[in-house]
C-alpha atoms as a PDB file:
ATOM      1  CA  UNK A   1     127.065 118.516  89.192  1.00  0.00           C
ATOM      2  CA  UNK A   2     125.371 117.243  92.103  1.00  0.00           C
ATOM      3  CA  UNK A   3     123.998 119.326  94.854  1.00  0.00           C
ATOM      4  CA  UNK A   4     125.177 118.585  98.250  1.00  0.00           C
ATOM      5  CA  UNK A   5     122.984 118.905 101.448  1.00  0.00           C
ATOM      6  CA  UNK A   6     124.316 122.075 102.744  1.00  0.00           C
ATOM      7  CA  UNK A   7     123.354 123.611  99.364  1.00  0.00           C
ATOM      8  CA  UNK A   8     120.392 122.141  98.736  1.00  0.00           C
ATOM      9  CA  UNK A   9     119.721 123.291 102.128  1.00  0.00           C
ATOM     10  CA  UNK A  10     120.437 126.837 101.546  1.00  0.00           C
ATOM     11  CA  UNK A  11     118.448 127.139  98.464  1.00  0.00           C
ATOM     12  CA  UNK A  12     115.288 125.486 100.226  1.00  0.00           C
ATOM     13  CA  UNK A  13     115.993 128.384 102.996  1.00  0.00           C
ATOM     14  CA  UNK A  14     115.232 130.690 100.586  1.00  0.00           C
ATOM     15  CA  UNK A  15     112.181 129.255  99.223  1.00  0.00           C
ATOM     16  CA  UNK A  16     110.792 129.006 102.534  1.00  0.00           C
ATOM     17  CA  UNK A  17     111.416 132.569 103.148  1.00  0.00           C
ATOM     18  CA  UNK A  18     109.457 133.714  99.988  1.00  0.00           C
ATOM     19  CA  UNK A  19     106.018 131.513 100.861  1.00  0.00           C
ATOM     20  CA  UNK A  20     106.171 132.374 104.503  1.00  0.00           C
ATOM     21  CA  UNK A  21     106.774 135.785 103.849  1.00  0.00           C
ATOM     22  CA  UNK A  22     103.458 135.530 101.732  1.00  0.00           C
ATOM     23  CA  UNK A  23     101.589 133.716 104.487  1.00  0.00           C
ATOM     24  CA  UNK A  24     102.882 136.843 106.982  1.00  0.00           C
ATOM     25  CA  UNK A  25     101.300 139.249 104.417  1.00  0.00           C
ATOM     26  CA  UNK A  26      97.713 137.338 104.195  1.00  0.00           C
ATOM     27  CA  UNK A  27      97.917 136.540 107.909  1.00  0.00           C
ATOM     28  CA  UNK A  28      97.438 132.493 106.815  1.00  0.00           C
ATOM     29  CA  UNK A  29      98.815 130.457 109.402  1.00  0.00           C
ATOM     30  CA  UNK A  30     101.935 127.798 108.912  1.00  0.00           C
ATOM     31  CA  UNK A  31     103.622 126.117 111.448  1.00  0.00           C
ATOM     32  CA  UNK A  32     106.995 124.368 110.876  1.00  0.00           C
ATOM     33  CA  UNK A  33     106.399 120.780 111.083  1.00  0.00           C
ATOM     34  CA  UNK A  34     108.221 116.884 111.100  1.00  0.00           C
ATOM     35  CA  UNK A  35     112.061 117.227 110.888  1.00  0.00           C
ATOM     36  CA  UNK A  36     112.132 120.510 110.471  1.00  0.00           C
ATOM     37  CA  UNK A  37     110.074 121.463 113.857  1.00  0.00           C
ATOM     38  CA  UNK A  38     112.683 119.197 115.062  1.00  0.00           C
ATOM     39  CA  UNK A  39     115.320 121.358 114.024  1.00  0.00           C
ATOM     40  CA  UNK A  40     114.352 124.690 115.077  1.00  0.00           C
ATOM     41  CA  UNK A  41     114.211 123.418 118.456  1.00  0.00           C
ATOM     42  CA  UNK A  42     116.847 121.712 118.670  1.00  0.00           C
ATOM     43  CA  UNK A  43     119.466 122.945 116.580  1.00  0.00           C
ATOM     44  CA  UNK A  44     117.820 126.165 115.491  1.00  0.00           C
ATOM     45  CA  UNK A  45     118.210 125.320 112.315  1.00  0.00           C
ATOM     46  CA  UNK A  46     118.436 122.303 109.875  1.00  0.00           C
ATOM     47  CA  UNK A  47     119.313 119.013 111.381  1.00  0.00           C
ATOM     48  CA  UNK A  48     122.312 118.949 109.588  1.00  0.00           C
ATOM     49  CA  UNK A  49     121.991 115.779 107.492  1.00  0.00           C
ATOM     50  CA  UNK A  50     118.460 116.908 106.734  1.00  0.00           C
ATOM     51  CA  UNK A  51     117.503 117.250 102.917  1.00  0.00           C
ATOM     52  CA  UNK A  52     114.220 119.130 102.934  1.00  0.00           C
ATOM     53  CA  UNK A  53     111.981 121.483 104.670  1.00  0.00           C
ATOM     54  CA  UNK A  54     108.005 120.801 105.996  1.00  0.00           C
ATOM     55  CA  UNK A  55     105.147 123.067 106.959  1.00  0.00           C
ATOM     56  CA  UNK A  56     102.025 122.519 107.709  1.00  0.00           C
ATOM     57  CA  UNK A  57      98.655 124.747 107.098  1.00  0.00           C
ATOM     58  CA  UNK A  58      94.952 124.147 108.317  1.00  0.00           C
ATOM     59  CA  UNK A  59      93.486 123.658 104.839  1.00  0.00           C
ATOM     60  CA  UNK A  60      91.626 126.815 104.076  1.00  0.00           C
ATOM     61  CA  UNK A  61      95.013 128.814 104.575  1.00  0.00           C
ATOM     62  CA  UNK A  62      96.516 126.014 102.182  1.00  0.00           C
ATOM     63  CA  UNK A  63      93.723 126.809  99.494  1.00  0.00           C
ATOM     64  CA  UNK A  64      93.805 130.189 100.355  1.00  0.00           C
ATOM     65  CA  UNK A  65      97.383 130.401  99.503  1.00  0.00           C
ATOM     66  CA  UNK A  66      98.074 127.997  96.560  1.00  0.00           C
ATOM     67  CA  UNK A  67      94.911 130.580  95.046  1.00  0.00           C
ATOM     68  CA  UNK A  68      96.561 133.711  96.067  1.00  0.00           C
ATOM     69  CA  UNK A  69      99.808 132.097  94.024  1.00  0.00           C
ATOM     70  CA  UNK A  70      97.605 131.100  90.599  1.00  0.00           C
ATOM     71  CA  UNK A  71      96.401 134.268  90.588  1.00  0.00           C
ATOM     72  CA  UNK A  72      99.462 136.267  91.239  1.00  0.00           C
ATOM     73  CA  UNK A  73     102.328 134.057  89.845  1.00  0.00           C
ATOM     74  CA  UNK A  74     105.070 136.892  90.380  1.00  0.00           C
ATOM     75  CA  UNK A  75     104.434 136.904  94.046  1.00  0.00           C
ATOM     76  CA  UNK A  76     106.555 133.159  93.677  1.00  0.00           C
ATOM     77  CA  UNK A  77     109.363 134.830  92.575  1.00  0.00           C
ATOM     78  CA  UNK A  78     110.439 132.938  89.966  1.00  0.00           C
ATOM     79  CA  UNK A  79     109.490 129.858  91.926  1.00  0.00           C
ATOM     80  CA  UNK A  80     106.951 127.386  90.272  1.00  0.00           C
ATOM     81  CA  UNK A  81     104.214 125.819  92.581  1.00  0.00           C
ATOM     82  CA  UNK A  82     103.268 121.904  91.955  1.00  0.00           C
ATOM     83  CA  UNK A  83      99.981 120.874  92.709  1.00  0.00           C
ATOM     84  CA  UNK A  84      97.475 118.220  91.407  1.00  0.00           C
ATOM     85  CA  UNK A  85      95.463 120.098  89.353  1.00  0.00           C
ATOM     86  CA  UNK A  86      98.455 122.605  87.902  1.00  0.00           C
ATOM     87  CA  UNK A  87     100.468 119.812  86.735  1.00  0.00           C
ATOM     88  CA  UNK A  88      98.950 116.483  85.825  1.00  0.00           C
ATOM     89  CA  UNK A  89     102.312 114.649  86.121  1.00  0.00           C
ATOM     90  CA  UNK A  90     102.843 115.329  89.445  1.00  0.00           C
ATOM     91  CA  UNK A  91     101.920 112.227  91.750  1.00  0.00           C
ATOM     92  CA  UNK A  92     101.273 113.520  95.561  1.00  0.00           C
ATOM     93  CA  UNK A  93      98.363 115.335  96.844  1.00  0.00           C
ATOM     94  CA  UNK A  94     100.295 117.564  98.937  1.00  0.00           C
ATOM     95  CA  UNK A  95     101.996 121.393  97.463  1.00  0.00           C
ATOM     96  CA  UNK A  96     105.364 121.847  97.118  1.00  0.00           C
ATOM     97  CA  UNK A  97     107.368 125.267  96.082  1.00  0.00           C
ATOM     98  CA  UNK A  98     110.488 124.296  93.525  1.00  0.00           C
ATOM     99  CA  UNK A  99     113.161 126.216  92.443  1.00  0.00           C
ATOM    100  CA  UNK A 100     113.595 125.190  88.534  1.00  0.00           C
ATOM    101  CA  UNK A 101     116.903 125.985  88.554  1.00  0.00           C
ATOM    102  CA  UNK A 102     117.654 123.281  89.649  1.00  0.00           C
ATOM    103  CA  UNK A 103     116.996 119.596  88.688  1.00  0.00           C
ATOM    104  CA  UNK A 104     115.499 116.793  91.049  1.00  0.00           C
ATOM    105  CA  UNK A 105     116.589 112.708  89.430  1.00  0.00           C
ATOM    106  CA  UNK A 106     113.837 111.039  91.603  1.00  0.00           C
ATOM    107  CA  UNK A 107     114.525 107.077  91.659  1.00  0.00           C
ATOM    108  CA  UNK A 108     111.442 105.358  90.744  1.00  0.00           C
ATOM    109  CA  UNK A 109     109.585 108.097  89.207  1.00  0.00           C
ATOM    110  CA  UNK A 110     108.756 109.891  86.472  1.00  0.00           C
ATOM    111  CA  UNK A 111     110.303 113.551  85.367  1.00  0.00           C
ATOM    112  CA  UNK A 112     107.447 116.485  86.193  1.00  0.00           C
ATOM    113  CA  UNK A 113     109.883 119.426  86.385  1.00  0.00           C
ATOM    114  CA  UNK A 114     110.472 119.484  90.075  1.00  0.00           C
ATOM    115  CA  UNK A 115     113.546 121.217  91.278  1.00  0.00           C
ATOM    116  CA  UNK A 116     114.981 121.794  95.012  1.00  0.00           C
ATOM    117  CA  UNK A 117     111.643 122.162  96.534  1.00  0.00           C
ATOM    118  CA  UNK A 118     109.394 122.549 100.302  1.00  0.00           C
ATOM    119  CA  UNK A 119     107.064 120.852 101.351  1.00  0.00           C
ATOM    120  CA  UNK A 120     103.100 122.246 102.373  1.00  0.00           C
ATOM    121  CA  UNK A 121     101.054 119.766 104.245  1.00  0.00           C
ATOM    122  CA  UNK A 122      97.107 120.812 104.173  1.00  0.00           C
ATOM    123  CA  UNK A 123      95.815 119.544 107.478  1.00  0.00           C
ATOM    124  CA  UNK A 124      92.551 118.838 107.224  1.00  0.00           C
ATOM    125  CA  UNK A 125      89.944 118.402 110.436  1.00  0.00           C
ATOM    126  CA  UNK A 126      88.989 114.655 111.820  1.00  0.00           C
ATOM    127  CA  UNK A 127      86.110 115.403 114.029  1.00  0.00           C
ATOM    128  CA  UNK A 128      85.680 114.982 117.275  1.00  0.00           C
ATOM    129  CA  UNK A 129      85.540 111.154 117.902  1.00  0.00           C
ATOM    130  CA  UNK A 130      89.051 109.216 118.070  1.00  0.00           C
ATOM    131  CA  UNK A 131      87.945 106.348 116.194  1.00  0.00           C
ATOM    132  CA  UNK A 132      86.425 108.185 113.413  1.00  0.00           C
ATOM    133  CA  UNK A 133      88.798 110.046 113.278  1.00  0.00           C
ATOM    134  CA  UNK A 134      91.724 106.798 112.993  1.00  0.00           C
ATOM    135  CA  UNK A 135      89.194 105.517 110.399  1.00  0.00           C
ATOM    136  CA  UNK A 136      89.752 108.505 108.091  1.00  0.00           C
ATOM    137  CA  UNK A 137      93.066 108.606 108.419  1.00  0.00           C
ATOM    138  CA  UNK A 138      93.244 104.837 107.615  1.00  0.00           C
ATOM    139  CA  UNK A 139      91.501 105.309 104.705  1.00  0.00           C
ATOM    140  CA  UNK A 140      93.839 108.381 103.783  1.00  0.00           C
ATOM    141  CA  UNK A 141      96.865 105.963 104.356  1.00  0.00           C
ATOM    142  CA  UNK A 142      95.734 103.403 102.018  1.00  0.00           C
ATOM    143  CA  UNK A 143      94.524 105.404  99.230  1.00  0.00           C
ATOM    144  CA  UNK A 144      97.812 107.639  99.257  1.00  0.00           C
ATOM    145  CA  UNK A 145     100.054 104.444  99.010  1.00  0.00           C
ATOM    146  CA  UNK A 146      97.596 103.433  96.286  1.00  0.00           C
ATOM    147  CA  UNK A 147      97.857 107.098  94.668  1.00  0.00           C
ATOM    148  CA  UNK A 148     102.013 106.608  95.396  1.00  0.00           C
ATOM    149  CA  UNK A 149     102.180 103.016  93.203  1.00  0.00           C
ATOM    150  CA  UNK A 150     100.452 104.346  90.679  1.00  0.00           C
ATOM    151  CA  UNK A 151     103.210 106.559  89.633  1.00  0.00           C
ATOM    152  CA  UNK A 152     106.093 104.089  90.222  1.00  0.00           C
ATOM    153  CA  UNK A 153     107.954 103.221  86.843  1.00  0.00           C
ATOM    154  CA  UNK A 154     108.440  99.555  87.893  1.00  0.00           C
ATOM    155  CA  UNK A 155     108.042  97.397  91.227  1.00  0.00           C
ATOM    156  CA  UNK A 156     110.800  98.098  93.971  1.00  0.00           C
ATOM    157  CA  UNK A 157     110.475  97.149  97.741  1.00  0.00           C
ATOM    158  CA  UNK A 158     112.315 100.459  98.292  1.00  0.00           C
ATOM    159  CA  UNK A 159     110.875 101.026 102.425  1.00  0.00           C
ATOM    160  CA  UNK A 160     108.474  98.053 102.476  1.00  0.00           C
ATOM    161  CA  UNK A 161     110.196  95.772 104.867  1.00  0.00           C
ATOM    162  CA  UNK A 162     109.188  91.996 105.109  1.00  0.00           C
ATOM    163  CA  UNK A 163     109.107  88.783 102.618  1.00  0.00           C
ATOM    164  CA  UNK A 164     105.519  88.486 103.134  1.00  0.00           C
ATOM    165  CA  UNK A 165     104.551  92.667 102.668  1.00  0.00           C
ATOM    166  CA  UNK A 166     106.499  92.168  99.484  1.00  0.00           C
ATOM    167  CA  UNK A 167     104.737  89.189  97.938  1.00  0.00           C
ATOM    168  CA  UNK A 168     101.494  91.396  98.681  1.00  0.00           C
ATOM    169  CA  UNK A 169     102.983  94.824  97.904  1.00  0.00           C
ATOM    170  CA  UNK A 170     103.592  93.135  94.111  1.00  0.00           C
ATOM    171  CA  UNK A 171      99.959  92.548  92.515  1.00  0.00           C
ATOM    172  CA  UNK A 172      98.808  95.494  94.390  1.00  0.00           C
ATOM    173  CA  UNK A 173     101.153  97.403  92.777  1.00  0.00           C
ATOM    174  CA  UNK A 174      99.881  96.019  89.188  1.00  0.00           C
ATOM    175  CA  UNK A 175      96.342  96.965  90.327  1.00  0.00           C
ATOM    176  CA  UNK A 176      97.414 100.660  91.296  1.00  0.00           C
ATOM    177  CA  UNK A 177      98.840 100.795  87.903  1.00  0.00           C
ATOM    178  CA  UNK A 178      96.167  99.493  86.003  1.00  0.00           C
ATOM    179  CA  UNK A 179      93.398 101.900  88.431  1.00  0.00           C
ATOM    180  CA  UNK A 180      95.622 104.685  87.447  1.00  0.00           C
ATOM    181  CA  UNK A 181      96.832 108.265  89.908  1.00  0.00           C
ATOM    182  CA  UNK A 182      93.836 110.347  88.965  1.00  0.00           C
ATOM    183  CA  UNK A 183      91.357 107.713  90.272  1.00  0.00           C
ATOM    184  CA  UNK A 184      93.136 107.456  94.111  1.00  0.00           C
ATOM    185  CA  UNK A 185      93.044 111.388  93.713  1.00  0.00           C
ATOM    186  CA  UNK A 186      89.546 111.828  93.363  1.00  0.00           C
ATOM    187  CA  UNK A 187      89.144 109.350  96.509  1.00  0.00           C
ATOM    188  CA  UNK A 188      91.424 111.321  98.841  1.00  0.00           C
ATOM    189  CA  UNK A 189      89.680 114.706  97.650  1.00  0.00           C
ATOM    190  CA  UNK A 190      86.131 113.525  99.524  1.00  0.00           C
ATOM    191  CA  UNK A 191      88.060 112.682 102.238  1.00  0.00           C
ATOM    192  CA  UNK A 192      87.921 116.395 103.378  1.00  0.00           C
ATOM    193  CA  UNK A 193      84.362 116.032 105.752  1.00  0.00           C
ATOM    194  CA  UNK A 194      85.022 118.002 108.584  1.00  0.00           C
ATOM    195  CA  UNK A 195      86.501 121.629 109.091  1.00  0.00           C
ATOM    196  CA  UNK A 196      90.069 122.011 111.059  1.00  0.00           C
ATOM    197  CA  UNK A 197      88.551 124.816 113.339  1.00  0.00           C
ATOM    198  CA  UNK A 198      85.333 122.674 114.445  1.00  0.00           C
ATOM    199  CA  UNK A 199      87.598 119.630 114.477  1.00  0.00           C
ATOM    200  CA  UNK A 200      89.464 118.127 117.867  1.00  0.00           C
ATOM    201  CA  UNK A 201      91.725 115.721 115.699  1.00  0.00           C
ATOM    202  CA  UNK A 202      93.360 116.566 112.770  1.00  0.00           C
ATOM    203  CA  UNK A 203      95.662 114.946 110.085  1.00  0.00           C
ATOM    204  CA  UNK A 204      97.302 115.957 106.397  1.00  0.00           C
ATOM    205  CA  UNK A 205      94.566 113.434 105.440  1.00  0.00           C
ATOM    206  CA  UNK A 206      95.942 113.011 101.583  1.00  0.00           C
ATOM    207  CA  UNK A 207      99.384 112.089 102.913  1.00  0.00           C
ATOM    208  CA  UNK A 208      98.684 109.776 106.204  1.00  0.00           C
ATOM    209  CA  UNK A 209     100.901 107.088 106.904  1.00  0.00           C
ATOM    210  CA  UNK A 210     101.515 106.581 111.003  1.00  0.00           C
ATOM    211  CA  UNK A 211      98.150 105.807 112.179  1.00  0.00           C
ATOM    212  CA  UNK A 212      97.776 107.414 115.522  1.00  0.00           C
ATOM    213  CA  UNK A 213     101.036 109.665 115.261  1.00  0.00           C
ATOM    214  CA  UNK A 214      99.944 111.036 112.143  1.00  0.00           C
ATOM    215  CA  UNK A 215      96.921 112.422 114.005  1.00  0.00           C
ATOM    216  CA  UNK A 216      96.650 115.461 116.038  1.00  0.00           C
ATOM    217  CA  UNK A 217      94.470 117.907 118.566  1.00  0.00           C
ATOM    218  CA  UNK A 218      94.117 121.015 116.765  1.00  0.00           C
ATOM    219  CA  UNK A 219      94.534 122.897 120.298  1.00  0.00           C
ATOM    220  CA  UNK A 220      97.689 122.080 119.378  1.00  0.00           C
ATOM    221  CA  UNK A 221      98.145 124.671 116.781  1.00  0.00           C
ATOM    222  CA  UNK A 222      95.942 127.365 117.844  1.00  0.00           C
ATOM    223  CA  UNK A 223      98.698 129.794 119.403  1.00  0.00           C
ATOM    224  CA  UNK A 224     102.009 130.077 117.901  1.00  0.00           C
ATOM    225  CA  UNK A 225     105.414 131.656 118.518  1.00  0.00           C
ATOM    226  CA  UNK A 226     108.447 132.373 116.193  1.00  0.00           C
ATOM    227  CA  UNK A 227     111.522 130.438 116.411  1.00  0.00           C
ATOM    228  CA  UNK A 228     115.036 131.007 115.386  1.00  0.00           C
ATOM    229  CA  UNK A 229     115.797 128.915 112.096  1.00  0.00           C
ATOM    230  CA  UNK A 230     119.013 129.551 110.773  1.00  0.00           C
ATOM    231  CA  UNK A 231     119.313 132.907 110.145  1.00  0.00           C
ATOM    232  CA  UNK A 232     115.429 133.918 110.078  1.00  0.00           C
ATOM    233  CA  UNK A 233     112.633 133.337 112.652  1.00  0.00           C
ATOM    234  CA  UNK A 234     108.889 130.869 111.507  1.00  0.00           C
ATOM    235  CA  UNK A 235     106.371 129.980 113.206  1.00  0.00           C
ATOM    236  CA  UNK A 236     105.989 126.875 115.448  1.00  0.00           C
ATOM    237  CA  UNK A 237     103.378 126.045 117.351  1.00  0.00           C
ATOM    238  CA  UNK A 238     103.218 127.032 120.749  1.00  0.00           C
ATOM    239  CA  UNK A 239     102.233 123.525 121.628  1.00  0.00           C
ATOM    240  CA  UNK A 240     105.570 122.319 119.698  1.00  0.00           C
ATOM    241  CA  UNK A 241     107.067 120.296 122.886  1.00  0.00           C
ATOM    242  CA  UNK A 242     103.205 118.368 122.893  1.00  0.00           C
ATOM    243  CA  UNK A 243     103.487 117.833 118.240  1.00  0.00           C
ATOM    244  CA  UNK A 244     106.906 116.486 118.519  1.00  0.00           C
ATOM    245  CA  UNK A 245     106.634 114.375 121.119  1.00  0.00           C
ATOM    246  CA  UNK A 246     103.729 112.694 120.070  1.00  0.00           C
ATOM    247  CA  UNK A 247     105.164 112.287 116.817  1.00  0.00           C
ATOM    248  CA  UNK A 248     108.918 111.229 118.060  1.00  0.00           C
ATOM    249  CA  UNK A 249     108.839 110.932 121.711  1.00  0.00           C
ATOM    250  CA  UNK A 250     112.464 111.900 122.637  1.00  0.00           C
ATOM    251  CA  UNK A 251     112.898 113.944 119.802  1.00  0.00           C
ATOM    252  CA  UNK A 252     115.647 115.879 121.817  1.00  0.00           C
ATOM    253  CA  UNK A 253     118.103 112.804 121.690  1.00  0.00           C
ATOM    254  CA  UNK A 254     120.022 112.648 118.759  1.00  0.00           C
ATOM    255  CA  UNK A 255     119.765 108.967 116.578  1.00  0.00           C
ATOM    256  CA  UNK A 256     122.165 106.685 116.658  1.00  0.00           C
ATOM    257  CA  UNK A 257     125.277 107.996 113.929  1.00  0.00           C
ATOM    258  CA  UNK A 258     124.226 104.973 111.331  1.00  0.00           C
ATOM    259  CA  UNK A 259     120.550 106.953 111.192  1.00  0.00           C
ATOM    260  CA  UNK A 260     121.771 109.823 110.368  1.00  0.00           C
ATOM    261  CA  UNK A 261     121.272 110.580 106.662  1.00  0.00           C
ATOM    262  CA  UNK A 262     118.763 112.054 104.454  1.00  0.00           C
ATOM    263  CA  UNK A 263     115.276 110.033 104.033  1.00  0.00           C
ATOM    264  CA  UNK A 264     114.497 110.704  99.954  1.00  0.00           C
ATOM    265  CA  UNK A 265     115.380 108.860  97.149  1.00  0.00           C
ATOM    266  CA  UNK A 266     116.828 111.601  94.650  1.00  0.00           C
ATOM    267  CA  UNK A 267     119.817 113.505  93.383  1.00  0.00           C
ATOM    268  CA  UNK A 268     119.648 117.374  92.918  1.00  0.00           C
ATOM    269  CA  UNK A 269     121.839 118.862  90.037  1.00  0.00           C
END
């Protein structure tokens, strides 16, 4: 039976509680990030056609975390933790938490065993200089789309808009096939350089895709406070009016009623 997004919401809820109740614990910090920053300021809660939850960690709270769960798996609570190097199938370079109870039908991609999952995006530091810092996260861009075709079962335009990007997007997709996941995984790995704490700008470098919206000044996210999110309070950044604006501008005007629907291509059951 297929999940609907008020379910799938409230089992996401919980998973959120669990690994943020684990970053309270260690004292790692998490900020809720992207649409669901959004939310918690503006409808403390999910946006309510929403259909998944984001956080992002500098990346030695990341490591220290996704460690802390290999090496105490019961701490997950039944929950399973993907990563690139505990499941080879799986094709990002970001961590998500699943629930296995339930089942994720991803269009375009291969089974791994994901279930109703959140998402953990490792920001890693930039520098100091804005156009090193836009050339690393250009780089990131292009090798995650590279790491993304990889794993495609067949061609599909799916958000690639444009006769022309399509006629490209086609042998580059052969090439990403041929080159294979694990090689556009190793690339993005040496893209860490520079620490988030030393850094100005930073970025989720092994998941870029907005140029300069994906990148960020970490004074952004040195101070944070709790905000109400459904019925428990996370932490956002104090800085959260400065993240989502940069990110959305108006993010405090609601999109126009045809926008309004989930952004993933999957079915939960």
């Amino acid at each position: 039976m297929k999940l609907d997004t008020k379910r799938s919401q409230e089992v996401s809820l919980k998973i959120l509680k669990i690994v943020t109740d684990v970053c309270e614990k260690l004292n790692l910090n998490y900020y809720l990030m992207y649409g669901t920053l959004i939310g918690a300021v503006r409808h403390k809660g999910f946006i309510p056609w929403d259909d998944d939850i984001d956080i992002m960690m500098p990346r030695k709270d990341h490591d220290i975390l996704v460690n802390y769960f290999f090496s105490n798996p019961t701490a997950l609570r039944g929950l399973e933790l993907f990563t690139p190097y505990n499941n080879k199938k799986y094709p990002y370079m970001i961590t998500r938490i699943s629930n296995p109870n339930f089942k994720i039908l991803i269009q375009n991609e291969e089974l791994y065993g994901m279930g109703v999952f959140i998402d953990i995006y490792p920001f890693d530091g930039l520098g100091n200089n804005l156009g090193e810092a836009l050339r690393i996260e250009k780089k990131g861009d292009r090798l995650s789309s590279l790491c993304y075709l990889s794993t495609r079962k067949h061609f599909a335009k799916e958000n690639t808009k444009g006769t022309m990007k399509n006629i490209v997007k086609f042998p580059i997709f052969l090439l990403a096939k041929i080159i294979g996941k694990n090689y556009f995984q190793r690339r993005l790995n040496k893209l860490k350089n520079y620490s988030f704490d030393n850094s100005k700008y930073v970025c989720c470098t092994t998941w870029a895709s907005g140029g300069r919206k994906d990148i960020f000044k970490s004074e952004w996210f040195k101070n944070f406070t709790y905000a109400q999110f459904e019925d428990y309070k996370f932490r956002i950044p104090i800085d959260y009016d400065d993240v989502l604006k940069h990110v959305y501008g108006d993010y405090m005007k609601l999109p126009d009623s045809t926008k309004r629907i989930g952004h993933h291509f999957y079915v939960i059951s």
